[in-house]
N, C-alpha and C. Protein backbone atom coordinates (compact mmCIF):
# COMPACT_ATOMS: atom_id res chain seq x y z
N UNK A 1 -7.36 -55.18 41.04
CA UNK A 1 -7.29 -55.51 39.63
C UNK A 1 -7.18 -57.02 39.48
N UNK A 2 -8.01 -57.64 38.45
CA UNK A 2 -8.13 -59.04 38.28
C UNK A 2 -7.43 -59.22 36.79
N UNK A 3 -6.61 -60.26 36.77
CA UNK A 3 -6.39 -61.00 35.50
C UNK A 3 -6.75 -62.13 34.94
N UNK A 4 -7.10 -62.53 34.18
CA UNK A 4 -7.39 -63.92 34.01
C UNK A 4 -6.68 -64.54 32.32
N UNK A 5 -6.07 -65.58 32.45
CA UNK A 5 -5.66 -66.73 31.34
C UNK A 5 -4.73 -65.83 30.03
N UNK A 6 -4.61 -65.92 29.55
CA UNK A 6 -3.43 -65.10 28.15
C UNK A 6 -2.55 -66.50 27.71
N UNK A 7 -1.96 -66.27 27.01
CA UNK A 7 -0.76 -66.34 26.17
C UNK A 7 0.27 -66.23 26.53
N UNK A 8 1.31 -67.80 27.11
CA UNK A 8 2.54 -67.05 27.77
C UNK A 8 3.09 -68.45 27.79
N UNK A 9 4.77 -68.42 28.85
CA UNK A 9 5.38 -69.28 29.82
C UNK A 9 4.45 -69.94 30.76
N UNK A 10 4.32 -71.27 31.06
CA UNK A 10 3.94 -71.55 32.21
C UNK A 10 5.21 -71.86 33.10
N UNK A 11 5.02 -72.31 34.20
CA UNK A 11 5.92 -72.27 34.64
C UNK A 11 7.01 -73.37 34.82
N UNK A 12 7.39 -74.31 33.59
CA UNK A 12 8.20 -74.79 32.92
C UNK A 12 9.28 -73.88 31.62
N UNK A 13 8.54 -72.50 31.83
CA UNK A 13 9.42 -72.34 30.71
C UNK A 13 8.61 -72.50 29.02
N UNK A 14 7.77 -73.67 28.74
CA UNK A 14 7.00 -73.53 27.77
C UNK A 14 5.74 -72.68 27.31
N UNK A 15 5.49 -72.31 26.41
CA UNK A 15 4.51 -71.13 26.22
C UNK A 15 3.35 -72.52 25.50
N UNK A 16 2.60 -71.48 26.10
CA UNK A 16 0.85 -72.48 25.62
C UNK A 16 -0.24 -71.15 26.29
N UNK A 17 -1.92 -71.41 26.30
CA UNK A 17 -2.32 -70.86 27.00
C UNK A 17 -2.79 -71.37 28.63
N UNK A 18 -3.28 -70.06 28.96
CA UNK A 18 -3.24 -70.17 31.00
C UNK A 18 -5.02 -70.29 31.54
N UNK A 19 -5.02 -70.83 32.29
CA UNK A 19 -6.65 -70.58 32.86
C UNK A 19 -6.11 -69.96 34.26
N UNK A 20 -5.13 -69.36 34.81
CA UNK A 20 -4.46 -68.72 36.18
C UNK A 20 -5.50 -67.59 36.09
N UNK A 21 -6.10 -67.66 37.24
CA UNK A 21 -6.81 -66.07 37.98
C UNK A 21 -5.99 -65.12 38.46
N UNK A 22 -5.52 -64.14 38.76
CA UNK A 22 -4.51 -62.98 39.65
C UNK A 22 -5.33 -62.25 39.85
N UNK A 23 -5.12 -61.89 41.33
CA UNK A 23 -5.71 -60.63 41.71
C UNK A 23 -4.42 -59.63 42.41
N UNK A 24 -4.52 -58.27 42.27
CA UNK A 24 -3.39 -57.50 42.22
C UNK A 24 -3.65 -56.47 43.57
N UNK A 25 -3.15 -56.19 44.28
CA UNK A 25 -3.44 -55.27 45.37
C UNK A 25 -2.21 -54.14 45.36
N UNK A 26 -3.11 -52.83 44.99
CA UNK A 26 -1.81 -51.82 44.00
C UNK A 26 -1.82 -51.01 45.90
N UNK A 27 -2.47 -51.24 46.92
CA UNK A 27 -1.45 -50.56 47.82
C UNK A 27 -0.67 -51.41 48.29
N UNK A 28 -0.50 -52.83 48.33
CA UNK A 28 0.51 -53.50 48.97
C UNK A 28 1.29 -53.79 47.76
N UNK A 29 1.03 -53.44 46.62
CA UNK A 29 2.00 -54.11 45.53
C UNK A 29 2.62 -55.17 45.29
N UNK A 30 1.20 -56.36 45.29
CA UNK A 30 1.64 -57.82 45.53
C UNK A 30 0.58 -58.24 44.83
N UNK A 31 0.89 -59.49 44.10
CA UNK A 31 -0.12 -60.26 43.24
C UNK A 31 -0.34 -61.70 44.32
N UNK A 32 -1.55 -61.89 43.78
CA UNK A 32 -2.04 -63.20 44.45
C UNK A 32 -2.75 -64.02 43.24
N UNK A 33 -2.05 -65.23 43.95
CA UNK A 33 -2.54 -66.42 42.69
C UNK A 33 -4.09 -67.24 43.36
N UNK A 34 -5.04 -66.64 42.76
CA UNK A 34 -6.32 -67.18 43.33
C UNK A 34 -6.82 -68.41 42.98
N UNK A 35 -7.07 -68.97 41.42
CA UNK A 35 -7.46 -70.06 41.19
C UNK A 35 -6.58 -70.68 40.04
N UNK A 36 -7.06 -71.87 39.33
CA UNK A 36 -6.49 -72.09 37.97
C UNK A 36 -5.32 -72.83 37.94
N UNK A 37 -4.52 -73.00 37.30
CA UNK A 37 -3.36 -73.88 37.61
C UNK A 37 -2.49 -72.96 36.70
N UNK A 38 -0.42 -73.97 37.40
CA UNK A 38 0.55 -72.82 36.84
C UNK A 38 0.64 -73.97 35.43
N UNK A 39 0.36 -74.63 35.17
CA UNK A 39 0.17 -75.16 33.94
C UNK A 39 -0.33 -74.84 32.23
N UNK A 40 0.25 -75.21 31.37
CA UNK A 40 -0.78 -74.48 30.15
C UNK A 40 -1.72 -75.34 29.61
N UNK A 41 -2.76 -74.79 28.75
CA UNK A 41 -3.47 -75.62 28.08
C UNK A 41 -4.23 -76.64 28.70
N UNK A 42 -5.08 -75.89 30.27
CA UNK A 42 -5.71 -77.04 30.47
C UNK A 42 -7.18 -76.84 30.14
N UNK A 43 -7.79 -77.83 29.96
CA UNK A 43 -9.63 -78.58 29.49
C UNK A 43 -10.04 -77.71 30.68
N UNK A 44 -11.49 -77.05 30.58
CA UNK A 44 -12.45 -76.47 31.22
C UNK A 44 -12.91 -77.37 32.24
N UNK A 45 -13.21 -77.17 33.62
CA UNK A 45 -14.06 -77.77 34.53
C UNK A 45 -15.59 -77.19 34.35
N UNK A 46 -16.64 -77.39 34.06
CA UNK A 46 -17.55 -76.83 33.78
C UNK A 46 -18.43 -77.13 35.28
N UNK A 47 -18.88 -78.07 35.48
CA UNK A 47 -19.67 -78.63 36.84
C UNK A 47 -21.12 -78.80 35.97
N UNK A 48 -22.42 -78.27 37.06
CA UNK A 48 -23.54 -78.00 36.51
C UNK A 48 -23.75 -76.74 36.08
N UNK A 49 -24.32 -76.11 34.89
CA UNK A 49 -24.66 -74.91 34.90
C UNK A 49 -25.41 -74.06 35.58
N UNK A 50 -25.08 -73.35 36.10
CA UNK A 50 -25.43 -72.39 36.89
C UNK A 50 -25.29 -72.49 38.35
N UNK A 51 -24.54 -73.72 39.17
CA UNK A 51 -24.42 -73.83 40.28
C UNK A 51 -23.03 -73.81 40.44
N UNK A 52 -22.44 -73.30 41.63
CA UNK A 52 -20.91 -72.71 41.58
C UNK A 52 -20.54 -74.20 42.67
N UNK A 53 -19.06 -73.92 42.35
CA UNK A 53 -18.64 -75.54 42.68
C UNK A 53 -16.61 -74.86 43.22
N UNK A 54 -16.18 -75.47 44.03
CA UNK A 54 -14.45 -75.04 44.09
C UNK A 54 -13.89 -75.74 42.93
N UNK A 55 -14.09 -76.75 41.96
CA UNK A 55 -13.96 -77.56 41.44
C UNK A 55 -14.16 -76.71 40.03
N UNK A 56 -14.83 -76.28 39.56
CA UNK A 56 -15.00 -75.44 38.39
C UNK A 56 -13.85 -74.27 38.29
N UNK A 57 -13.47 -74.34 36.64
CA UNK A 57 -12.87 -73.69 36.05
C UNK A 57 -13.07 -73.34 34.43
N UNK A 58 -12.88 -72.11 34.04
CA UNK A 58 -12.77 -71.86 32.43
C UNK A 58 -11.15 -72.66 32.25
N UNK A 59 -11.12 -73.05 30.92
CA UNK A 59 -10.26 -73.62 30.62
C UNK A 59 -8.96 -72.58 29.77
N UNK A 60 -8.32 -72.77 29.64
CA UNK A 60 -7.07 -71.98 29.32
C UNK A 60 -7.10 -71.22 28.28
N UNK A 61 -6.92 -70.03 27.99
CA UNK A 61 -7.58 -69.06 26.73
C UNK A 61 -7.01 -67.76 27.28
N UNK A 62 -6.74 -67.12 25.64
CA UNK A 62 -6.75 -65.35 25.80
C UNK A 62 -7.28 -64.99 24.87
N UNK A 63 -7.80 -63.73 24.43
CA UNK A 63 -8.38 -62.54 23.77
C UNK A 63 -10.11 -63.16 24.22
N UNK A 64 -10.16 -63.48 25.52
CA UNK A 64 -11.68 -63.30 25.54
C UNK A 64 -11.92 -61.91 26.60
N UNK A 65 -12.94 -61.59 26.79
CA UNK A 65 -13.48 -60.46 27.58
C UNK A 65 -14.10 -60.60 28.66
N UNK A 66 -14.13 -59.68 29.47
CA UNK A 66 -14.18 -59.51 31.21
C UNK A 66 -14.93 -58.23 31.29
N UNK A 67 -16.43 -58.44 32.10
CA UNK A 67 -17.28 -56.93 32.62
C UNK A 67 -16.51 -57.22 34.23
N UNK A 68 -16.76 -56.45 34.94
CA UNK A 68 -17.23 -56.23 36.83
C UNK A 68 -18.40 -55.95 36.86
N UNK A 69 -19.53 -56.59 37.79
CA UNK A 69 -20.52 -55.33 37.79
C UNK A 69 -20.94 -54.76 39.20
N UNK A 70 -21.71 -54.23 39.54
CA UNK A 70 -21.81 -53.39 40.63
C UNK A 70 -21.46 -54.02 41.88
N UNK A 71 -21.33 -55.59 42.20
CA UNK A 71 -21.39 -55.97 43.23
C UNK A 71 -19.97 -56.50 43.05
N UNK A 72 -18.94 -56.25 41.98
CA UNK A 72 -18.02 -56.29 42.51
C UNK A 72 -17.81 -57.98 41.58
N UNK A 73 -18.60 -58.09 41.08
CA UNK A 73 -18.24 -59.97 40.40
C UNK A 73 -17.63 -59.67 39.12
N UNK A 74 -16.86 -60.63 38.99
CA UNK A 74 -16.32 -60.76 37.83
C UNK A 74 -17.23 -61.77 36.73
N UNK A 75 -17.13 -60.93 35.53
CA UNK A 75 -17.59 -62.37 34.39
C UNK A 75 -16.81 -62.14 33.41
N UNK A 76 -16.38 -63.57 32.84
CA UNK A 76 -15.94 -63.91 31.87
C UNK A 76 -16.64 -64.61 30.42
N UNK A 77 -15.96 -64.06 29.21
CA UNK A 77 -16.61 -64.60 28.43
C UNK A 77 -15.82 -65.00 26.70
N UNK A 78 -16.03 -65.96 26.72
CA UNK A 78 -15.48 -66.07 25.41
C UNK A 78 -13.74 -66.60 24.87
N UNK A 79 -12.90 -66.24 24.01
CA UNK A 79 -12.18 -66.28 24.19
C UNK A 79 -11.53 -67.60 22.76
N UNK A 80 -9.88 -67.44 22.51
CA UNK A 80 -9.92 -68.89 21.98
C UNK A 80 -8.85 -69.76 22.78
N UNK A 81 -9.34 -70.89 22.63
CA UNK A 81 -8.50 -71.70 24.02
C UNK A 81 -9.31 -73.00 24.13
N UNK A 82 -9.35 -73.54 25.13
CA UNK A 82 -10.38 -74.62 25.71
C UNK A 82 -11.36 -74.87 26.27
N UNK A 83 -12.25 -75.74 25.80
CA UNK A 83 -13.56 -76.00 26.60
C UNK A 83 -13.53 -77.03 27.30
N UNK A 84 -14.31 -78.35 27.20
CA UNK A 84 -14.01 -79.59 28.23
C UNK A 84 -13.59 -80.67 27.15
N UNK A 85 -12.94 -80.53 26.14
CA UNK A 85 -12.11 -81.02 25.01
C UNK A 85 -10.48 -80.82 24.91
N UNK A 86 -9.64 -81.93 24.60
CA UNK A 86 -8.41 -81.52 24.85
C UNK A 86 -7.76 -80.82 23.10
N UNK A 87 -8.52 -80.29 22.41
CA UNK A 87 -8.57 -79.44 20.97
C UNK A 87 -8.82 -78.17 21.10
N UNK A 88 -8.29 -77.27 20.85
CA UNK A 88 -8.52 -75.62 21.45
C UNK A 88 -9.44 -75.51 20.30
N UNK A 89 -10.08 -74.57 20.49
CA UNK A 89 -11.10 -73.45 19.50
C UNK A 89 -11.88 -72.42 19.90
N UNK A 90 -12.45 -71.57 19.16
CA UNK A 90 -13.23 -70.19 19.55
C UNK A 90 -14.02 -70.67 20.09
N UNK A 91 -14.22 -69.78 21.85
CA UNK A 91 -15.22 -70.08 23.08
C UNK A 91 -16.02 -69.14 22.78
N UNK A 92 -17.74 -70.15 23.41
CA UNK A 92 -18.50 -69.10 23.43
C UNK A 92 -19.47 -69.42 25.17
N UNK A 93 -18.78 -69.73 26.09
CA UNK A 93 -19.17 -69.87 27.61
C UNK A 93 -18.89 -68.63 27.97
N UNK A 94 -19.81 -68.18 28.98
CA UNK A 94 -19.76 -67.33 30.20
C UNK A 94 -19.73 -67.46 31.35
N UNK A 95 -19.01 -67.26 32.21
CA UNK A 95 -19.02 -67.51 33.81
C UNK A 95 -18.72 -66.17 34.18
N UNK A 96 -18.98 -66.58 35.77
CA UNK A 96 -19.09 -65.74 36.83
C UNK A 96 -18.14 -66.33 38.09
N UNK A 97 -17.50 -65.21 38.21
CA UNK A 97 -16.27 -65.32 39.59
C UNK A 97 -17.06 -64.73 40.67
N UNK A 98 -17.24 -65.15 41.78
CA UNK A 98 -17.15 -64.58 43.29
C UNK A 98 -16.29 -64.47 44.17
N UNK A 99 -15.74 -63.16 44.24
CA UNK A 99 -14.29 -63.28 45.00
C UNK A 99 -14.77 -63.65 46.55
N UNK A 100 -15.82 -63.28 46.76
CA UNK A 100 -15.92 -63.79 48.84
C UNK A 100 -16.04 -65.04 48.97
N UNK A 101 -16.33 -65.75 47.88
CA UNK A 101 -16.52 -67.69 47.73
C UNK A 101 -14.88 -67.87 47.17
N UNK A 102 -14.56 -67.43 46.29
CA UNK A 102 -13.38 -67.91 45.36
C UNK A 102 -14.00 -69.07 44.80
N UNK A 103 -15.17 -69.12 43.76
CA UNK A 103 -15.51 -70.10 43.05
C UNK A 103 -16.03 -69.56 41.48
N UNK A 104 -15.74 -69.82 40.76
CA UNK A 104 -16.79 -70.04 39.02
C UNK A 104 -17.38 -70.66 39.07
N UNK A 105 -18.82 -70.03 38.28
CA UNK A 105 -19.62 -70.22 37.94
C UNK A 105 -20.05 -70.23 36.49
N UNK A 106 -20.36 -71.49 35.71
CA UNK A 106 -20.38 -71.50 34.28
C UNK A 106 -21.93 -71.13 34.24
N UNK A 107 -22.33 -69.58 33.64
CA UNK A 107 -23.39 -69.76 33.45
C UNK A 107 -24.04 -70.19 32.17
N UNK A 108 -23.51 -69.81 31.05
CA UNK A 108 -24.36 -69.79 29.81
C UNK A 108 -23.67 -70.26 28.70
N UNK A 109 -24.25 -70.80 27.79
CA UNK A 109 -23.13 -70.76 26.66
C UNK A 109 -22.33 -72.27 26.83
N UNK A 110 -21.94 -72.92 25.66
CA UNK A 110 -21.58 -74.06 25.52
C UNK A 110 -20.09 -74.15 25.75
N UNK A 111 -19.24 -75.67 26.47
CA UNK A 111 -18.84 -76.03 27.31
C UNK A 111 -18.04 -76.51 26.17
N UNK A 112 -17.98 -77.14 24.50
CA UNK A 112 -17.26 -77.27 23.43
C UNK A 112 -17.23 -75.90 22.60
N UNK A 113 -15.66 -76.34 21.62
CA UNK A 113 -15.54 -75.05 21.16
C UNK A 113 -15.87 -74.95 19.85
N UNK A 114 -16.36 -73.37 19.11
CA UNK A 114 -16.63 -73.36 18.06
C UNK A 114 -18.09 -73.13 17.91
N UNK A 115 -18.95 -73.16 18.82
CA UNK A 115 -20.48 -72.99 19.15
C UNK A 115 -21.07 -71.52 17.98
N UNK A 116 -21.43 -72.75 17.43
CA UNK A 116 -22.75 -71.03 15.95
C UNK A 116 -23.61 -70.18 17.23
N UNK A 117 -23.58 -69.11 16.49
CA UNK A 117 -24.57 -68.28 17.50
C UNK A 117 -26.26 -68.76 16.91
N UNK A 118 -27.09 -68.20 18.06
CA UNK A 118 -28.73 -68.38 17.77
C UNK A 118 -28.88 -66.82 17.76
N UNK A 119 -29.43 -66.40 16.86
CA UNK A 119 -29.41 -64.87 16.98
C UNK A 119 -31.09 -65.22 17.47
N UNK A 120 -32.30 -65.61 17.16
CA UNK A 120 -33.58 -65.60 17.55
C UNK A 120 -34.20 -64.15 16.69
N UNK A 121 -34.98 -63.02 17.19
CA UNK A 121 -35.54 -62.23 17.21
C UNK A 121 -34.86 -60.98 17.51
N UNK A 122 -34.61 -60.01 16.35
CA UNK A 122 -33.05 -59.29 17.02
C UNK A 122 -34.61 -58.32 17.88
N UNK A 123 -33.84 -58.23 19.06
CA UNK A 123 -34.23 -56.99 19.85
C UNK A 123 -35.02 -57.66 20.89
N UNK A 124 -35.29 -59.18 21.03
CA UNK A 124 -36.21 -59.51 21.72
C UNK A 124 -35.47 -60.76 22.64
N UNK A 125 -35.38 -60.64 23.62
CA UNK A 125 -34.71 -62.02 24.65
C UNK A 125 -35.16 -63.02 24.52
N UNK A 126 -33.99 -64.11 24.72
CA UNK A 126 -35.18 -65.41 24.82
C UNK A 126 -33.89 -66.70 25.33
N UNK A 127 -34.09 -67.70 26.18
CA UNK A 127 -33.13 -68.17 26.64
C UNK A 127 -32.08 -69.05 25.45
N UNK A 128 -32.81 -69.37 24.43
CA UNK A 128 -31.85 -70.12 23.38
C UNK A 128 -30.75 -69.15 22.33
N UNK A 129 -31.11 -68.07 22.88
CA UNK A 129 -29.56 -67.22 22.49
C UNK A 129 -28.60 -67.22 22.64
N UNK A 130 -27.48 -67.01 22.19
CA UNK A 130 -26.30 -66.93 22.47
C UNK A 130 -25.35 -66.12 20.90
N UNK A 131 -24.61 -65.75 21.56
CA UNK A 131 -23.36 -64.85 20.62
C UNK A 131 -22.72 -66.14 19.66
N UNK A 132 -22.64 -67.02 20.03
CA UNK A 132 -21.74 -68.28 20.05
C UNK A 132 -20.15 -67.81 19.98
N UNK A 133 -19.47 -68.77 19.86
CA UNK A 133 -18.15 -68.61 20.02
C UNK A 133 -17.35 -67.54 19.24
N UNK A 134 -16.47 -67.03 19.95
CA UNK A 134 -15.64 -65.92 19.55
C UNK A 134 -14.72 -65.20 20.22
N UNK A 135 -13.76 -64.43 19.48
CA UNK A 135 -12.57 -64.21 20.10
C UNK A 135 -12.77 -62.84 19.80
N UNK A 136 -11.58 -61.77 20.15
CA UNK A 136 -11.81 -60.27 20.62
C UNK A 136 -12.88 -59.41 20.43
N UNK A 137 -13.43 -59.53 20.84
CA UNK A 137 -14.87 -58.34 21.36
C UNK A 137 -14.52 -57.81 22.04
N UNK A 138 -15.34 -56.13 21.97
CA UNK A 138 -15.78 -55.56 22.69
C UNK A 138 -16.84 -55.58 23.75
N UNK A 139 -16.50 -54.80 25.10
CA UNK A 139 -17.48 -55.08 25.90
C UNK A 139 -17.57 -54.00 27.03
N UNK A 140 -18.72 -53.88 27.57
CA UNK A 140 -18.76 -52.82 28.30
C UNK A 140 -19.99 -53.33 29.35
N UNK A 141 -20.67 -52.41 30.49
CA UNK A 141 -21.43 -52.66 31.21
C UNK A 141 -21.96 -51.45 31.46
N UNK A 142 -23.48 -51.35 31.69
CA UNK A 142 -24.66 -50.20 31.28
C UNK A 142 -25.01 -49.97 32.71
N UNK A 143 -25.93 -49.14 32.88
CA UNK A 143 -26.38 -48.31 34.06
C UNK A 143 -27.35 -49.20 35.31
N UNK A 144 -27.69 -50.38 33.83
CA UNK A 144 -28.46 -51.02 34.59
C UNK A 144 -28.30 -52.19 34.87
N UNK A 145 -26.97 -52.76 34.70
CA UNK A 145 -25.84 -54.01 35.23
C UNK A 145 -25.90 -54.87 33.88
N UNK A 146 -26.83 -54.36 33.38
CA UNK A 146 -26.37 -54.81 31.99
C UNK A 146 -24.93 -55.41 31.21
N UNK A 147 -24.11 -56.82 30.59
CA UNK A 147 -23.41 -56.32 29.77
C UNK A 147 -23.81 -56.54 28.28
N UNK A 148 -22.81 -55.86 27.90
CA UNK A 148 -22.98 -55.54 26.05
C UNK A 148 -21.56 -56.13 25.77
N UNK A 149 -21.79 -56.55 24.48
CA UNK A 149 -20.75 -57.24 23.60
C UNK A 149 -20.81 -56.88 22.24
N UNK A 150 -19.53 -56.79 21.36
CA UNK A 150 -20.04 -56.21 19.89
C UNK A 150 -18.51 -57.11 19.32
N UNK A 151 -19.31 -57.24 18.06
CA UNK A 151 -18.52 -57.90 17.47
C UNK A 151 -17.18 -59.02 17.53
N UNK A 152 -15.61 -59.39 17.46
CA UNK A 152 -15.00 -60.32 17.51
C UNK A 152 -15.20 -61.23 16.39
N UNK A 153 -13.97 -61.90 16.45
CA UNK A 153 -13.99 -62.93 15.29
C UNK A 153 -14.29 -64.53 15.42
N UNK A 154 -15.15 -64.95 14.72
CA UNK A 154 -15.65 -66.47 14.59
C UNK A 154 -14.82 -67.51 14.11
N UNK A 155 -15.10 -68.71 14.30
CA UNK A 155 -14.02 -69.72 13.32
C UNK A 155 -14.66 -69.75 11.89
N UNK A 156 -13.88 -69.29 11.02
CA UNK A 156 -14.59 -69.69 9.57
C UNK A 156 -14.13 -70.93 8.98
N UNK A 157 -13.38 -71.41 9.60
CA UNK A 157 -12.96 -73.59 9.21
C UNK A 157 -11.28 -73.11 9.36
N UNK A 158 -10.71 -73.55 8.60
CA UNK A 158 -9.46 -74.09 8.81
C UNK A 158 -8.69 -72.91 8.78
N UNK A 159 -7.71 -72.12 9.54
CA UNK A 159 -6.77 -70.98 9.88
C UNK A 159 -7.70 -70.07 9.43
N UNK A 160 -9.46 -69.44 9.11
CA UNK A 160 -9.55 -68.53 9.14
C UNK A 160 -10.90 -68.04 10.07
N UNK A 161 -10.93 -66.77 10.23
CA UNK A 161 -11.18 -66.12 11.32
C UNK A 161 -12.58 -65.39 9.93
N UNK A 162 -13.81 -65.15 10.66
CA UNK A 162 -14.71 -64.64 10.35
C UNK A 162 -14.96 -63.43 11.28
N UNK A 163 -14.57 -61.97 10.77
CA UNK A 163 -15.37 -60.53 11.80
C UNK A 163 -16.44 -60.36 11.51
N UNK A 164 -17.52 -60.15 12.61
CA UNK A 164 -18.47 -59.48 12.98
C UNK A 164 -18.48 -58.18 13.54
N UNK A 165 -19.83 -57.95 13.50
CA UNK A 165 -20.48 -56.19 13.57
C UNK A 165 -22.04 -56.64 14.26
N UNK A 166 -21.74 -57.96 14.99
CA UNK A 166 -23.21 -58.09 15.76
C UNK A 166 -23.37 -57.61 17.27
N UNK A 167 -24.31 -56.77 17.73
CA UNK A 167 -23.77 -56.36 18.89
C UNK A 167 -24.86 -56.90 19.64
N UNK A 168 -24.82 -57.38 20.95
CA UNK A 168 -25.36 -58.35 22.11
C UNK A 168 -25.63 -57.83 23.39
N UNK A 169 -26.91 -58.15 24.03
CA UNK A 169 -26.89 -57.16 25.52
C UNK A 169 -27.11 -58.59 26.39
N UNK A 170 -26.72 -58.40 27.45
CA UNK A 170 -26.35 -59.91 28.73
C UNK A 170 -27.32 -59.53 29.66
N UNK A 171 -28.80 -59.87 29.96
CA UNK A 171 -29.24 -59.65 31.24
C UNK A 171 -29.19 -60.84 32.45
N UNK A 172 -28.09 -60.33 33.08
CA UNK A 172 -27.75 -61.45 34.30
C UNK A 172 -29.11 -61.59 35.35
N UNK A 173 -29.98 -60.80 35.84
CA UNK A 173 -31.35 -61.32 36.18
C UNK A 173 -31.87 -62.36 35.54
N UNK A 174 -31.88 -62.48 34.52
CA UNK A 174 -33.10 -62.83 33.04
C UNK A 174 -32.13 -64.61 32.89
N UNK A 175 -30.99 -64.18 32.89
CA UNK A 175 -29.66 -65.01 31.97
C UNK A 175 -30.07 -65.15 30.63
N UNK A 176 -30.17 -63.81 30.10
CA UNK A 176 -31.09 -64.28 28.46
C UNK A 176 -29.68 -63.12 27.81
N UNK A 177 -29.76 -63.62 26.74
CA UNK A 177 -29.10 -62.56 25.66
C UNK A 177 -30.01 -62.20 24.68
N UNK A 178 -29.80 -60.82 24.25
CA UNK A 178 -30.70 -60.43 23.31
C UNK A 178 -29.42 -59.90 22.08
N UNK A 179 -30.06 -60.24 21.14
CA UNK A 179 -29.32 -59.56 19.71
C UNK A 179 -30.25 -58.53 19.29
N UNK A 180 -29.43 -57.47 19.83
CA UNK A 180 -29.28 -55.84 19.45
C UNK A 180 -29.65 -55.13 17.98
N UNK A 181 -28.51 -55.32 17.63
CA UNK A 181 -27.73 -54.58 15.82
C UNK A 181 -27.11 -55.40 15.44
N UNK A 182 -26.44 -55.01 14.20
CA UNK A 182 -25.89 -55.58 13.41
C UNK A 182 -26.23 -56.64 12.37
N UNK A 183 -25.45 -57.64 11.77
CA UNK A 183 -25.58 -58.81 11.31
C UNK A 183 -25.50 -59.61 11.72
N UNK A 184 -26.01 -60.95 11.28
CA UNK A 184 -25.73 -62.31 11.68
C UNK A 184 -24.61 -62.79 10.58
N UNK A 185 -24.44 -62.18 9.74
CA UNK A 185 -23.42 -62.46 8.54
C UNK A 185 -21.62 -62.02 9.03
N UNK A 186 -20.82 -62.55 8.06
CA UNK A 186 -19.57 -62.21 8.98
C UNK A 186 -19.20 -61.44 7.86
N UNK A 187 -18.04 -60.61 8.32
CA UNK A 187 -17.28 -59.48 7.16
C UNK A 187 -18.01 -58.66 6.45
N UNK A 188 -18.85 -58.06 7.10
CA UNK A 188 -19.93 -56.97 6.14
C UNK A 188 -19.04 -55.57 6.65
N UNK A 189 -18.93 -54.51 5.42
CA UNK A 189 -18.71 -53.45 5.66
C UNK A 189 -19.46 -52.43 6.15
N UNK A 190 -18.80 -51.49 6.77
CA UNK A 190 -19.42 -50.59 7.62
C UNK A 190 -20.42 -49.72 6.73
N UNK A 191 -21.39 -48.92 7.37
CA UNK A 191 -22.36 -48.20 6.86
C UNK A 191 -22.15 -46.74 7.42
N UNK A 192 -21.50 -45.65 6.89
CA UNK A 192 -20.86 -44.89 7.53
C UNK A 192 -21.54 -43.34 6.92
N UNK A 193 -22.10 -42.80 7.62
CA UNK A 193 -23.01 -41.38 7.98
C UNK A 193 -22.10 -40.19 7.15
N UNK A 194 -22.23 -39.65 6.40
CA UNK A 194 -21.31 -38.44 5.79
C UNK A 194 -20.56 -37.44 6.72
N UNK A 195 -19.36 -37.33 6.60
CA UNK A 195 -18.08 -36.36 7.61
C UNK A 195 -18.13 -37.48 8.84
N UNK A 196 -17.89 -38.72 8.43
CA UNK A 196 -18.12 -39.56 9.90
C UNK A 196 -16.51 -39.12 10.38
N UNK A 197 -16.69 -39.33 11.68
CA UNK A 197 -15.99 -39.11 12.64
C UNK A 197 -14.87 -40.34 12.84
N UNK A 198 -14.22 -40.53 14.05
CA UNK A 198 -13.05 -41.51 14.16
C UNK A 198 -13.90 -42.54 15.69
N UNK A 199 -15.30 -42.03 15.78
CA UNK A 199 -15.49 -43.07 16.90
C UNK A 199 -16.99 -43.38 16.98
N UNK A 200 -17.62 -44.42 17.51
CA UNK A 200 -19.07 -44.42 17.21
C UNK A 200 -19.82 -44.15 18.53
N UNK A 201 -21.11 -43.84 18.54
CA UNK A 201 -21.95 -43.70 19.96
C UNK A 201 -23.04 -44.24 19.96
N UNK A 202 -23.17 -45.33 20.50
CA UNK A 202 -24.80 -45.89 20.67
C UNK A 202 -25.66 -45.23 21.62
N UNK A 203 -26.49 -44.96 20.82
CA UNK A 203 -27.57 -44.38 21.88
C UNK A 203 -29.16 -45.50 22.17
């Protein structure tokens, strides 16, 4: 089990946010501190995009989201916290952990915070996409290493938060995002099927 960055104590005693990696080993019942610092609130190491470096790090943040995919990698994405600016705001970077290297990898997605999304062509890939920045989404990973992302909240300017209902597919071959469903608009109400139920199913 992997953790990454939240909301807490560092280890002074002061609360801020964490960029700390943990990895958990539930038969020896021992945590290990893999990357990141015991510090809060630190600026993103980004490096070059797409080339992994010991030196690279996401910068300190919680409520962003985490797939695994078949080979066992971790990615991260999103989140509100820091980019390579010492001013927190809604992230919209993605990286990639390799636990047999112990290195990140920043792949996609901008390195300051607060990044507008490019929606492009909904349904059609293309490399100038992106979700842009945002905090709690949903996320999951498909049959075909695919991940998906849906909705989370945007910066709408000063203390307020904009929800979405846009949902996003990640092809890590491709490194393209495609916009799915939904809106590009924020706070739209749901569109809801007669005797709807308490849960939804994309097919």
């Amino acid at each position: 089990m992997w953790l990454f960055g939240g909301f807490g104590r560092d280890n002074t005693g002061i609360s801020g946010y964490h960029n700390a990696l943990w990895r958990y080993n539930s038969a020896a019942g021992e945590w290990t501190w893999m990357k990141g610092t015991s510090t809060r609130d630190q600026r993103g190491t980004y490096g070059v995009q797409g080339v992994p470096h010991p030196a690279n790090s996401p910068g300190a943040r919680w409520t962003s989201v985490t797939w695994t995919d078949d080979s066992g990698t971790m990615w991260l994405f999103g989140g509100f916290g820091y980019g390579d600016a010492p001013i927190p705001g809604h992230l919209g970077d993605l990286w990639r952990f390799d636990a047999a290297t112990n290195e990140w990898t920043w792949i996609n997605g901008s390195s300051t915070v607060d990044q507008p999304a490019t929606y492009g062509t909904q349904g059609v890939p293309h490399t100038d996409n992106t979700p842009g920045a945002r905090t709690e989404a949903v996320c999951w990973k498909d049959a075909s290493g695919a991940l998906w992302l849906f909705g989370g909240g945007k910066s709408g300017g000063f203390l307020t938060t904009h929800r979405m209902n846009d949902l996003w597919r990640y092809n890590p071959a491709t490194n393209e995002w495609t916009w799915i469903k939904g809106t590009s608009l924020a706070n739209q109400p749901g569109i809801y099927p007669a005797q709807a139920g308490d849960y939804w199913i994309l097919k």
